[in-house]
PDB file of N, CA and C in Angstrom:
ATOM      1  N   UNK A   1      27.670 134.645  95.093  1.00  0.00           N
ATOM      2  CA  UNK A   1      28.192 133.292  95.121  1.00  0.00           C
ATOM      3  C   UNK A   1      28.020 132.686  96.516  1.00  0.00           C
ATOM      4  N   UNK A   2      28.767 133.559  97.559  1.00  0.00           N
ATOM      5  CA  UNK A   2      28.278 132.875  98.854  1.00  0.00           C
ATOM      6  C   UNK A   2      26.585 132.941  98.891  1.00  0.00           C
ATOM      7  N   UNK A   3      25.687 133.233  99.105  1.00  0.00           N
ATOM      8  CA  UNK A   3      24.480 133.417  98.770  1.00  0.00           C
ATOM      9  C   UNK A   3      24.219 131.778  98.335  1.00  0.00           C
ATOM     10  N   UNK A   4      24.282 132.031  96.706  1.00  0.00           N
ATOM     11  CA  UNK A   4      24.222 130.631  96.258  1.00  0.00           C
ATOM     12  C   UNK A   4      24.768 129.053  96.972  1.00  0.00           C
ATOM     13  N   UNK A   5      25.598 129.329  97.409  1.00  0.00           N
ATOM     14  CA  UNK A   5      26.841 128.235  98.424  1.00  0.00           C
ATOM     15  C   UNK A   5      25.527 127.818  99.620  1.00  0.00           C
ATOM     16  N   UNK A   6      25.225 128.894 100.142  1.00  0.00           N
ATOM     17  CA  UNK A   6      24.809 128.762 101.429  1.00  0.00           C
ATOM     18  C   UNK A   6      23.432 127.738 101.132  1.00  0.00           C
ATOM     19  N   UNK A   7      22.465 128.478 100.017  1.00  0.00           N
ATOM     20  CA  UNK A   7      21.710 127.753  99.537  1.00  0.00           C
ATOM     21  C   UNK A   7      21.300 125.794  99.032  1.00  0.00           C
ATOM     22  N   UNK A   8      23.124 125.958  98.866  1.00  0.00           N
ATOM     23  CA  UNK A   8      23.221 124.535  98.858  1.00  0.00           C
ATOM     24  C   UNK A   8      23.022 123.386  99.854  1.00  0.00           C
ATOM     25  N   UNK A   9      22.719 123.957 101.022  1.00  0.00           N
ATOM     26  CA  UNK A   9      22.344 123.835 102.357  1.00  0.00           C
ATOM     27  C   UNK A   9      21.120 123.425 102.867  1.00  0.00           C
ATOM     28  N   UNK A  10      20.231 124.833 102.002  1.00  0.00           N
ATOM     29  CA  UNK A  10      19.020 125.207 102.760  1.00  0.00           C
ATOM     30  C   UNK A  10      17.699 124.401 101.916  1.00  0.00           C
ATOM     31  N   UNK A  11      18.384 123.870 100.771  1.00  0.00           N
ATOM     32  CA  UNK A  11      17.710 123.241  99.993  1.00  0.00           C
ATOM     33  C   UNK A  11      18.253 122.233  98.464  1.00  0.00           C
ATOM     34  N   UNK A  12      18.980 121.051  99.904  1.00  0.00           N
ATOM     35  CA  UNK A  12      19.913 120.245  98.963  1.00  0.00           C
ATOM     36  C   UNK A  12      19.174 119.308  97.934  1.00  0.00           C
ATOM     37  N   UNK A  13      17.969 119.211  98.004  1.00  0.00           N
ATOM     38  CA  UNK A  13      17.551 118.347  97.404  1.00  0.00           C
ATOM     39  C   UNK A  13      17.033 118.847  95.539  1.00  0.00           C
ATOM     40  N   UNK A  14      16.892 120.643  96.024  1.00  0.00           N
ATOM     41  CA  UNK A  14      16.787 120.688  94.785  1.00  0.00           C
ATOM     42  C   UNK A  14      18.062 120.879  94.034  1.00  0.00           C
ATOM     43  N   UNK A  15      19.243 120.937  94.210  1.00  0.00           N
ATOM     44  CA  UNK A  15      20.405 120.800  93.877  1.00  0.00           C
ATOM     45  C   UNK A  15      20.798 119.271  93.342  1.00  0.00           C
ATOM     46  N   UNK A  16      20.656 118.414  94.189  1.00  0.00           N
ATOM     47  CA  UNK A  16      20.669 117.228  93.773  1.00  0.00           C
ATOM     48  C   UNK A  16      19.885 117.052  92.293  1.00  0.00           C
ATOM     49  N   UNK A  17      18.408 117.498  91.893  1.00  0.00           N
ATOM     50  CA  UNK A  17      17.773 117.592  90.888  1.00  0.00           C
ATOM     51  C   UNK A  17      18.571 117.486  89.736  1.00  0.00           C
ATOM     52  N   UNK A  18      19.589 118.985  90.138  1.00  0.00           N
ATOM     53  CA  UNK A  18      19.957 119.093  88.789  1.00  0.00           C
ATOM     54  C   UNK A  18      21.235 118.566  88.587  1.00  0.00           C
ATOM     55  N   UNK A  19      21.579 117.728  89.385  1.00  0.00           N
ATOM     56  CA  UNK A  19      22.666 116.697  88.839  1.00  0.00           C
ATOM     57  C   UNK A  19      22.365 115.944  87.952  1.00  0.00           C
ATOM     58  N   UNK A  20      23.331 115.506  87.085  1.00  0.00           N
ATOM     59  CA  UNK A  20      23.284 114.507  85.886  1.00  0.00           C
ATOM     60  C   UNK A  20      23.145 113.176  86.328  1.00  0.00           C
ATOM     61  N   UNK A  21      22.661 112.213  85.760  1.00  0.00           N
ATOM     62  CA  UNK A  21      21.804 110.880  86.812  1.00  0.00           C
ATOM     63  C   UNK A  21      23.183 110.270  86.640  1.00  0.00           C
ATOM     64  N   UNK A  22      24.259 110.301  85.461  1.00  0.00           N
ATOM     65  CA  UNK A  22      25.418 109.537  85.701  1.00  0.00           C
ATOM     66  C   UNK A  22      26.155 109.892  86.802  1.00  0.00           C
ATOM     67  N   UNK A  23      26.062 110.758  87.716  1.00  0.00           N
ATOM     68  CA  UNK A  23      27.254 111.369  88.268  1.00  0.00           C
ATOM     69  C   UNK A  23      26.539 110.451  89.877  1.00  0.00           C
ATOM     70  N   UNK A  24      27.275 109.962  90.673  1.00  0.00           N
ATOM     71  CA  UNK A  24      27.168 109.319  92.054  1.00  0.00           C
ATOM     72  C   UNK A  24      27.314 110.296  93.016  1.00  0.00           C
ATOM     73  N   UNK A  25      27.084 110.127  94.458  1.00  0.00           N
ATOM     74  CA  UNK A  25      27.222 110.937  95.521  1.00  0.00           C
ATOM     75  C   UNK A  25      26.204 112.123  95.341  1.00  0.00           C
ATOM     76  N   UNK A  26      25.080 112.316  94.738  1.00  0.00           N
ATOM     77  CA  UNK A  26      24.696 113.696  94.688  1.00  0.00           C
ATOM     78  C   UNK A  26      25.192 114.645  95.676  1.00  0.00           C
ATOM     79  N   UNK A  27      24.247 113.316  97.329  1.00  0.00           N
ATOM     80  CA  UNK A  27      24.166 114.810  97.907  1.00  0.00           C
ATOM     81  C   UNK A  27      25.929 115.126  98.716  1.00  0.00           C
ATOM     82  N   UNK A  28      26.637 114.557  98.806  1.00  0.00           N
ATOM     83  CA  UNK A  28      28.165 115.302  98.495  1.00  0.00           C
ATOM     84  C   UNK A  28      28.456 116.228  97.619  1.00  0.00           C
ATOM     85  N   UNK A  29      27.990 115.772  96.211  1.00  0.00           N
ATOM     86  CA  UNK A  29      28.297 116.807  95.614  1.00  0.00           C
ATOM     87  C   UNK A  29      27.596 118.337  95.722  1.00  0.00           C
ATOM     88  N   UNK A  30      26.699 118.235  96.345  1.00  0.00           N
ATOM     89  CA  UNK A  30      25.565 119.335  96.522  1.00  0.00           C
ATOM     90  C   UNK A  30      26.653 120.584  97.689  1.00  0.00           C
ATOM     91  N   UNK A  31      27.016 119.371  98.401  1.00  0.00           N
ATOM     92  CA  UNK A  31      27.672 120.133 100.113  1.00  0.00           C
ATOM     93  C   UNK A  31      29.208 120.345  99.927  1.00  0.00           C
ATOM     94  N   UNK A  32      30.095 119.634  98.785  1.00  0.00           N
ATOM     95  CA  UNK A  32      31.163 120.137  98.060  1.00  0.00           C
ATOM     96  C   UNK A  32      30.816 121.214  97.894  1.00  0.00           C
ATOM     97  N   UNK A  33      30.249 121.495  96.692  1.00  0.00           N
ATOM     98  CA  UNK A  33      29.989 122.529  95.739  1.00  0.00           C
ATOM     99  C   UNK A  33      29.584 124.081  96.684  1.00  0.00           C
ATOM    100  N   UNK A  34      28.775 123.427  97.797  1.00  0.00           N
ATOM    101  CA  UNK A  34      28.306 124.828  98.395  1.00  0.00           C
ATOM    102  C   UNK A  34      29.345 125.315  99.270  1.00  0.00           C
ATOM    103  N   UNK A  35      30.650 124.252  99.701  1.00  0.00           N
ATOM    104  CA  UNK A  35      31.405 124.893 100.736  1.00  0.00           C
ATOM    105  C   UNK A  35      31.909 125.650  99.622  1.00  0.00           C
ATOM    106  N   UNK A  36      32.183 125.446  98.757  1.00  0.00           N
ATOM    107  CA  UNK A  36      33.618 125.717  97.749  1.00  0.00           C
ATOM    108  C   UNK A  36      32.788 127.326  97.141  1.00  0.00           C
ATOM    109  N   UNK A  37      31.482 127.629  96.634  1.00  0.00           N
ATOM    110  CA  UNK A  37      31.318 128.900  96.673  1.00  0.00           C
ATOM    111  C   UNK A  37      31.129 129.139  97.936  1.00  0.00           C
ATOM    112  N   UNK A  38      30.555 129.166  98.539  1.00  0.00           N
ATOM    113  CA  UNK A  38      30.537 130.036 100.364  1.00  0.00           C
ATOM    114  C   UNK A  38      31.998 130.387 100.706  1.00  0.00           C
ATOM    115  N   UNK A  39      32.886 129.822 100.453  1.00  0.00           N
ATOM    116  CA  UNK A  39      34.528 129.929 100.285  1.00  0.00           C
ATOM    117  C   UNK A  39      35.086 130.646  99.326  1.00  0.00           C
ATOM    118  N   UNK A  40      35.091 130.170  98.141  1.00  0.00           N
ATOM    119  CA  UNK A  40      35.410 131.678  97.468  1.00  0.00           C
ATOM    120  C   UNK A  40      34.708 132.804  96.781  1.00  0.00           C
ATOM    121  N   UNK A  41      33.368 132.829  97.338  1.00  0.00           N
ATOM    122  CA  UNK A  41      32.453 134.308  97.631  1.00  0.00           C
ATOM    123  C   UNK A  41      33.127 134.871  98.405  1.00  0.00           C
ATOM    124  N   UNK A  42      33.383 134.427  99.842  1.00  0.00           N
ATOM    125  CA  UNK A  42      33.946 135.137 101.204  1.00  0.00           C
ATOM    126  C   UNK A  42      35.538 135.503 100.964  1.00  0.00           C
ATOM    127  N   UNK A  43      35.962 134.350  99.923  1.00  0.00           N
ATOM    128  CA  UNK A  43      37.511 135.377  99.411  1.00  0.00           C
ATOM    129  C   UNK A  43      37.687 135.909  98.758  1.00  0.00           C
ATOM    130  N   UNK A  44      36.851 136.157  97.869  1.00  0.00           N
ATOM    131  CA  UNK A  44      36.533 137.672  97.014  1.00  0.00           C
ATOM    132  C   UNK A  44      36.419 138.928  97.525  1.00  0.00           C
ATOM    133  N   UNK A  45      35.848 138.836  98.553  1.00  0.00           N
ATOM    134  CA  UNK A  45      35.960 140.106  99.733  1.00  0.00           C
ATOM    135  C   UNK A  45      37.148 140.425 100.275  1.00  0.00           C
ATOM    136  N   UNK A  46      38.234 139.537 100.013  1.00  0.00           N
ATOM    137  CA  UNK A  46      39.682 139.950 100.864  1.00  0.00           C
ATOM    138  C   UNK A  46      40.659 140.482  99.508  1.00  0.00           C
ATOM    139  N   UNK A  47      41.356 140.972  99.577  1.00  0.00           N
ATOM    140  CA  UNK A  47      42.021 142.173  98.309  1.00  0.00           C
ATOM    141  C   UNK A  47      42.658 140.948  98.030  1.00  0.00           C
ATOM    142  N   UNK A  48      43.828 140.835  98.974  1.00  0.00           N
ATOM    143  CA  UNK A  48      44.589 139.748  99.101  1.00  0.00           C
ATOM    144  C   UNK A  48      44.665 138.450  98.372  1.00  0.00           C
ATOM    145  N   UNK A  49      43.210 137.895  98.667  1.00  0.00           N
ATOM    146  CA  UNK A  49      43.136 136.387  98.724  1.00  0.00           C
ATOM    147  C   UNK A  49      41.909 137.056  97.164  1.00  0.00           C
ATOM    148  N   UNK A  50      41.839 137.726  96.497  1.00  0.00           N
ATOM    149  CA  UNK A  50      40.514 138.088  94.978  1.00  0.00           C
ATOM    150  C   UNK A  50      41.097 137.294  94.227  1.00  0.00           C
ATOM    151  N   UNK A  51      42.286 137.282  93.436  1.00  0.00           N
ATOM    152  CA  UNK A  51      42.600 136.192  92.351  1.00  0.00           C
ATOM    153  C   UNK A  51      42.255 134.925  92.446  1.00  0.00           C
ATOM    154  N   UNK A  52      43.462 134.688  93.761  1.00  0.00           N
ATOM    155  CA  UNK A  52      43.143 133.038  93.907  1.00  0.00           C
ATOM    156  C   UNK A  52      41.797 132.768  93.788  1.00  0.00           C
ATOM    157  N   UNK A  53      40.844 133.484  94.491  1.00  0.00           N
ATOM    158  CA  UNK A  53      39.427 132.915  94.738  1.00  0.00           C
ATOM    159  C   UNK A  53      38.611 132.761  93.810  1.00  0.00           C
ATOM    160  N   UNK A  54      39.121 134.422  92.866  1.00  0.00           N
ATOM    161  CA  UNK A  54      38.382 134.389  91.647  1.00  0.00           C
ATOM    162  C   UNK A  54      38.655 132.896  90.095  1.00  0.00           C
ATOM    163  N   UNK A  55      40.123 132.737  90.255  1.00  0.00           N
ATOM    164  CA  UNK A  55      40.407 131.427  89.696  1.00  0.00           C
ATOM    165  C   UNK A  55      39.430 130.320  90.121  1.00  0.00           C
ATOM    166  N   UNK A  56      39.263 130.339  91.608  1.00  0.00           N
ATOM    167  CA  UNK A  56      38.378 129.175  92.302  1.00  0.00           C
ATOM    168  C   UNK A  56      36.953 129.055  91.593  1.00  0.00           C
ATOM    169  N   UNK A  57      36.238 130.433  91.954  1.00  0.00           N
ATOM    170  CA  UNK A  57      35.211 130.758  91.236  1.00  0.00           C
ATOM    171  C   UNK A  57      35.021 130.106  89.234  1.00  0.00           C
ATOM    172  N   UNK A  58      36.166 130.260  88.608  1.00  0.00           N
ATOM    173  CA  UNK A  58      36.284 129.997  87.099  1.00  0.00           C
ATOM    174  C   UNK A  58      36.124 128.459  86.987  1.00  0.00           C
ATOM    175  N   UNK A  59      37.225 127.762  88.140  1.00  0.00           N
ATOM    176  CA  UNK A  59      37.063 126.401  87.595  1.00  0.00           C
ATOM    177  C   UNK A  59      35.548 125.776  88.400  1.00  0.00           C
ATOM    178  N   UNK A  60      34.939 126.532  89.192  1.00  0.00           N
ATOM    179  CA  UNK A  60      34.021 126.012  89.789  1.00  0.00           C
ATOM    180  C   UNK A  60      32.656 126.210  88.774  1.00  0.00           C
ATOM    181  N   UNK A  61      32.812 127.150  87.919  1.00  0.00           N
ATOM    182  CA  UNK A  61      32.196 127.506  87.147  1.00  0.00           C
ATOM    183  C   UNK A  61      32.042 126.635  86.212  1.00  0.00           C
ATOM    184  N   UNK A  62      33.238 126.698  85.762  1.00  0.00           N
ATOM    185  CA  UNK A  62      33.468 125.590  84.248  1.00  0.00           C
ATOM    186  C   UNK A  62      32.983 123.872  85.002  1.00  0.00           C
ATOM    187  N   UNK A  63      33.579 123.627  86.008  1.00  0.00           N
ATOM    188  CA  UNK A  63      33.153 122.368  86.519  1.00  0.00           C
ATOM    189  C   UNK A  63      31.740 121.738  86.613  1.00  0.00           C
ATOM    190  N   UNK A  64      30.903 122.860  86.732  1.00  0.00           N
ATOM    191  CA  UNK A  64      29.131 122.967  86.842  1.00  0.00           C
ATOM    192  C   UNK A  64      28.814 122.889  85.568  1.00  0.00           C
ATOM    193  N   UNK A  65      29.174 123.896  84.342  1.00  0.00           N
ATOM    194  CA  UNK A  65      29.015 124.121  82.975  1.00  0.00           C
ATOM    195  C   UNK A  65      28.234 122.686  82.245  1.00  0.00           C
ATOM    196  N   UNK A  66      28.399 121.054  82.659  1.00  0.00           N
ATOM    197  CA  UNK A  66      28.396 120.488  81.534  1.00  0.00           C
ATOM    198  C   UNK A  66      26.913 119.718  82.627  1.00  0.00           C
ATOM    199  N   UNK A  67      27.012 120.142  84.039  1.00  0.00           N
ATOM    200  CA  UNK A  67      25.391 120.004  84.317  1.00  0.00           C
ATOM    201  C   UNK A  67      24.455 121.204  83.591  1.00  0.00           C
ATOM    202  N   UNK A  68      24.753 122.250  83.310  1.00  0.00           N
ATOM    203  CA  UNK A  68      24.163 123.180  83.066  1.00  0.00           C
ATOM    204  C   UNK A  68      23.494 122.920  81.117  1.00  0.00           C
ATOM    205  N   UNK A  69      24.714 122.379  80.653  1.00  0.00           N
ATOM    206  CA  UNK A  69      24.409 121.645  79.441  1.00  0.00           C
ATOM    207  C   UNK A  69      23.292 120.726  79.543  1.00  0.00           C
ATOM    208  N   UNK A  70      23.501 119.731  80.168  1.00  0.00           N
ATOM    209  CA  UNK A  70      22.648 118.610  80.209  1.00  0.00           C
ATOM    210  C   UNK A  70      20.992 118.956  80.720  1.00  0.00           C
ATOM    211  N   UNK A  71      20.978 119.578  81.578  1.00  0.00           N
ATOM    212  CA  UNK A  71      19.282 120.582  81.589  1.00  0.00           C
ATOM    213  C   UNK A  71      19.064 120.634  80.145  1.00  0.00           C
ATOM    214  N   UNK A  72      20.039 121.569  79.833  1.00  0.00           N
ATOM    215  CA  UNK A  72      19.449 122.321  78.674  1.00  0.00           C
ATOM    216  C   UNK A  72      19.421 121.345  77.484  1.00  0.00           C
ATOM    217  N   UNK A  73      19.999 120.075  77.394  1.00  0.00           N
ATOM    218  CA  UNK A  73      19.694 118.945  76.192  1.00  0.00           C
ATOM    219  C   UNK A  73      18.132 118.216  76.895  1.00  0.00           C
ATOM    220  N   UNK A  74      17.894 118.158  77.949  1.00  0.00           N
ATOM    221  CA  UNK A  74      17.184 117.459  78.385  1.00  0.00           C
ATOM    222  C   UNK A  74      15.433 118.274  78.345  1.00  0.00           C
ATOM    223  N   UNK A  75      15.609 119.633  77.751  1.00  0.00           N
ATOM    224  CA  UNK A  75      14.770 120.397  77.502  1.00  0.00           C
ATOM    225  C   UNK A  75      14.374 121.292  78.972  1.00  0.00           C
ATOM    226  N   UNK A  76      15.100 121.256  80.134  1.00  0.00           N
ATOM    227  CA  UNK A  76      14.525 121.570  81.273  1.00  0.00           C
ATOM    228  C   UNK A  76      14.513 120.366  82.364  1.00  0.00           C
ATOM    229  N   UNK A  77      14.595 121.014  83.758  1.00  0.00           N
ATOM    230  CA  UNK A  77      14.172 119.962  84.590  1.00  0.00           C
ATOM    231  C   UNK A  77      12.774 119.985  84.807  1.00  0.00           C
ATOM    232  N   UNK A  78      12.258 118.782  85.030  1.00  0.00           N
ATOM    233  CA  UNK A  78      10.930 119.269  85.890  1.00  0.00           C
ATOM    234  C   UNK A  78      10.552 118.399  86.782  1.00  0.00           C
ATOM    235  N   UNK A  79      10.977 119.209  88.169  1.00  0.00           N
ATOM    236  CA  UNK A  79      11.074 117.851  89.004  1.00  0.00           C
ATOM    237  C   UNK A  79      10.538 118.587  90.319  1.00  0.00           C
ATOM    238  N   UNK A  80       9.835 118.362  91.046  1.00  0.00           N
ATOM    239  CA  UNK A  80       8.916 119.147  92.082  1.00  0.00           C
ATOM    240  C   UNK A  80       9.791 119.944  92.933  1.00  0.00           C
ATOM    241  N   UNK A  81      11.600 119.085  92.912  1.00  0.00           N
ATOM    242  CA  UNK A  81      12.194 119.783  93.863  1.00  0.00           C
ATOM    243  C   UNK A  81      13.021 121.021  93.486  1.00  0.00           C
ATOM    244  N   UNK A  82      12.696 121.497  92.525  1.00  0.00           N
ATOM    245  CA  UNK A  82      13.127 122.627  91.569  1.00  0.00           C
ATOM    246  C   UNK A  82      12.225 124.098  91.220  1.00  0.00           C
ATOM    247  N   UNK A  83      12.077 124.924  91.063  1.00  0.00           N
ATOM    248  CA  UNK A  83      11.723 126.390  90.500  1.00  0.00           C
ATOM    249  C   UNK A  83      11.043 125.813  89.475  1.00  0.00           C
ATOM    250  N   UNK A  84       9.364 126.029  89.416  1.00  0.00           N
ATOM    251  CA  UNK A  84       9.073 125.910  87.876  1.00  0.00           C
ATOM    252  C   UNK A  84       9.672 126.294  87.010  1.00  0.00           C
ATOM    253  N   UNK A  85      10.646 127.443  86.861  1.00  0.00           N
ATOM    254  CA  UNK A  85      11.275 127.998  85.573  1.00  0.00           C
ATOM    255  C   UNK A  85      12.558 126.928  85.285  1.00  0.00           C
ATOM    256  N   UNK A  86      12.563 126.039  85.852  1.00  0.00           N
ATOM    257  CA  UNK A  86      13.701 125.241  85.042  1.00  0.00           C
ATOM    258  C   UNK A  86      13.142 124.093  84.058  1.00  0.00           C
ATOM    259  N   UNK A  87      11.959 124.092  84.120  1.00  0.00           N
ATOM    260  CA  UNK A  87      11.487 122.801  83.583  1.00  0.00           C
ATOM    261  C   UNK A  87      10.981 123.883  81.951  1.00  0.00           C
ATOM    262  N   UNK A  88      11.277 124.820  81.616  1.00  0.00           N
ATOM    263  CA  UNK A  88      10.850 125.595  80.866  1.00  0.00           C
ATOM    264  C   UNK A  88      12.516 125.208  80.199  1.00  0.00           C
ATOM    265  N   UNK A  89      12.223 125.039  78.545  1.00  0.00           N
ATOM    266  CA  UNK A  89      13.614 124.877  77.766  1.00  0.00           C
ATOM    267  C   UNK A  89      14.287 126.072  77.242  1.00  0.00           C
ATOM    268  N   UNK A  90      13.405 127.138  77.434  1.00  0.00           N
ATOM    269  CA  UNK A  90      14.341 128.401  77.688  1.00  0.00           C
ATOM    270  C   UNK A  90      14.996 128.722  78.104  1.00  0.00           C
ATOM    271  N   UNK A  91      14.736 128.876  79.190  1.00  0.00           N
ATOM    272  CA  UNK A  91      15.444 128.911  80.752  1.00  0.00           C
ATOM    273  C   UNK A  91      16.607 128.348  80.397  1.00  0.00           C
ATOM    274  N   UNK A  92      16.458 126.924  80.411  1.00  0.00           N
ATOM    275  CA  UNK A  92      17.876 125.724  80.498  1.00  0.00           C
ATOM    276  C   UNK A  92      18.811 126.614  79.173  1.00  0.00           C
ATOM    277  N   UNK A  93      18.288 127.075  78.318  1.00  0.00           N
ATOM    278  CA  UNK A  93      19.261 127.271  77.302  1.00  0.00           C
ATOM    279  C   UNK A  93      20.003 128.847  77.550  1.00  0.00           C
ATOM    280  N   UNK A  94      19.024 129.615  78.063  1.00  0.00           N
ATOM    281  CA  UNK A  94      19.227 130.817  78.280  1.00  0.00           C
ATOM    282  C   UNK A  94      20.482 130.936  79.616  1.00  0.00           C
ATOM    283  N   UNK A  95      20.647 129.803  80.207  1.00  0.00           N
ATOM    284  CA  UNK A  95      21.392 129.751  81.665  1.00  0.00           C
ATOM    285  C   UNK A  95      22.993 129.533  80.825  1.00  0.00           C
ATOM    286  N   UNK A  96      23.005 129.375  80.015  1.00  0.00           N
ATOM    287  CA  UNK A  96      24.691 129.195  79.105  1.00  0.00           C
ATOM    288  C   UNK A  96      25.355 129.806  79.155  1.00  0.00           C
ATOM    289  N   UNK A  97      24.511 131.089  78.211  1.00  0.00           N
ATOM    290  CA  UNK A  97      25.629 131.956  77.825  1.00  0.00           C
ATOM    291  C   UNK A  97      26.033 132.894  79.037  1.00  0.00           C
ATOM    292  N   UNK A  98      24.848 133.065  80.029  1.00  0.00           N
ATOM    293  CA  UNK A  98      25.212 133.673  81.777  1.00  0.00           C
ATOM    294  C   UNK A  98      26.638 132.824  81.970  1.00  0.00           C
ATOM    295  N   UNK A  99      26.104 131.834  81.601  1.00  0.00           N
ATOM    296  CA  UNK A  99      27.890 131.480  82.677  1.00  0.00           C
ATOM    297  C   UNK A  99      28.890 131.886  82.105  1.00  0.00           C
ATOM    298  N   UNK A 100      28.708 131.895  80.550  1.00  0.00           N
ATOM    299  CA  UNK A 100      30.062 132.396  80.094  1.00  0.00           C
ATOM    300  C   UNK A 100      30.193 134.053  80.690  1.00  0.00           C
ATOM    301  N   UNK A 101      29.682 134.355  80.621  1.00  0.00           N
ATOM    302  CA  UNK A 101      29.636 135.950  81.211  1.00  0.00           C
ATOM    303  C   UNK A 101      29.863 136.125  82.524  1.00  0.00           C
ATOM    304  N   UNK A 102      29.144 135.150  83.847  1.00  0.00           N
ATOM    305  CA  UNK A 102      29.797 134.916  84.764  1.00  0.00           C
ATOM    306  C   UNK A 102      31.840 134.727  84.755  1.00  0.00           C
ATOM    307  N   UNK A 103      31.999 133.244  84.082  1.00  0.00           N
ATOM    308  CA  UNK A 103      33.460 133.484  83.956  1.00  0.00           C
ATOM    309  C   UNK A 103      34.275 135.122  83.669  1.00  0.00           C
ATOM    310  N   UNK A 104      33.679 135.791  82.467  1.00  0.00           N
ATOM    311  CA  UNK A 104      34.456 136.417  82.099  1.00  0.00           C
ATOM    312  C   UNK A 104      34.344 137.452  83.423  1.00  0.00           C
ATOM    313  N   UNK A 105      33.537 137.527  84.031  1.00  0.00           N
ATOM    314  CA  UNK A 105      33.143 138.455  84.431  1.00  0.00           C
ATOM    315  C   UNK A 105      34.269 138.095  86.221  1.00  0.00           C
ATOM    316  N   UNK A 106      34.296 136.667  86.117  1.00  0.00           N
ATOM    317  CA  UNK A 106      36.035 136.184  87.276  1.00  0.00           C
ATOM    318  C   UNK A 106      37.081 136.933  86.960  1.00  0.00           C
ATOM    319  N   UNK A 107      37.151 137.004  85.551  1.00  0.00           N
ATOM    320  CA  UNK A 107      38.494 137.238  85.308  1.00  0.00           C
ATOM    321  C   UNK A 107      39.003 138.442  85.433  1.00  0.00           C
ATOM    322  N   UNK A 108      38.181 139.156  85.215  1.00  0.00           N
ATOM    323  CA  UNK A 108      38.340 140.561  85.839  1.00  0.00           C
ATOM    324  C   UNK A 108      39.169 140.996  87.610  1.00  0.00           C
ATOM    325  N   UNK A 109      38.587 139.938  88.072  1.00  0.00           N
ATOM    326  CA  UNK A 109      39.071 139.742  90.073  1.00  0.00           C
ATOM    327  C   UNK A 109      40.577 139.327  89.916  1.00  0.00           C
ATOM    328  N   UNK A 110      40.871 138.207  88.407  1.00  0.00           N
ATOM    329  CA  UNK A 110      42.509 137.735  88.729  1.00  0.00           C
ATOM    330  C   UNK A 110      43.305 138.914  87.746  1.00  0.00           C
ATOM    331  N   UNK A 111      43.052 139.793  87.341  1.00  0.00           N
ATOM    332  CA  UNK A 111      44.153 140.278  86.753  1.00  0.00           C
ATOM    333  C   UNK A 111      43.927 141.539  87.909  1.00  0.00           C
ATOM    334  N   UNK A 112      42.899 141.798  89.141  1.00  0.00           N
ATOM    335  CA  UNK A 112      43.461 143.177  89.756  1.00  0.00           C
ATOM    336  C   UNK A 112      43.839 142.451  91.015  1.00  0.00           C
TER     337      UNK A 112
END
């Protein structure tokens, strides 16, 4: 997750891509989104601070979920500032059910 966060950084524009064209501010939302995993990646590492973060992680998850939809209605992105494999409608559809598995896979951090 931090990984990913940091990324939001190193290459905001393809992030912006996969925003939904209704949504304003991309690139805020790009540099939101990356503090907020780079933040609770790095509090997943503390015993202490794993739930809270991992909760952080769930709604940050679910919050992304309905860009992750919209790829996948849109058949793929395909936009130069992106991974050829997103413009593939596999991909976009195949990236779903990961997240649900991602989540479940939070919830595990808030119940220890």
């Amino acid at each position: 997750m931090t990984g990913a966060g940091a990324y939001h950084f190193g290459n905001p524009d393809a992030y912006e891509a996969l925003i939904p064209p209704i949504l304003p501010a991309k690139r805020s939302l790009v540099y939101v989104s990356g503090v907020m995993e780079i933040g609770f990646g790095l509090a997943l590492l503390v015993p202490a601070w794993r739930p809270r973060a991992a909760i952080g992680v769930i709604v940050t998850l679910i919050v992304i979920f309905p860009a992750n939809i919209w790829m996948a209605l849109q058949g793929g992105i395909d936009d130069p500032r992106v991974p050829a494999s997103f413009a593939n409608p596999i991909v976009a559809w195949a990236r779903l059910p990961f997240q649900g598995l991602f989540i479940w896979w939070a919830t595990l951090f808030v119940r220890n």
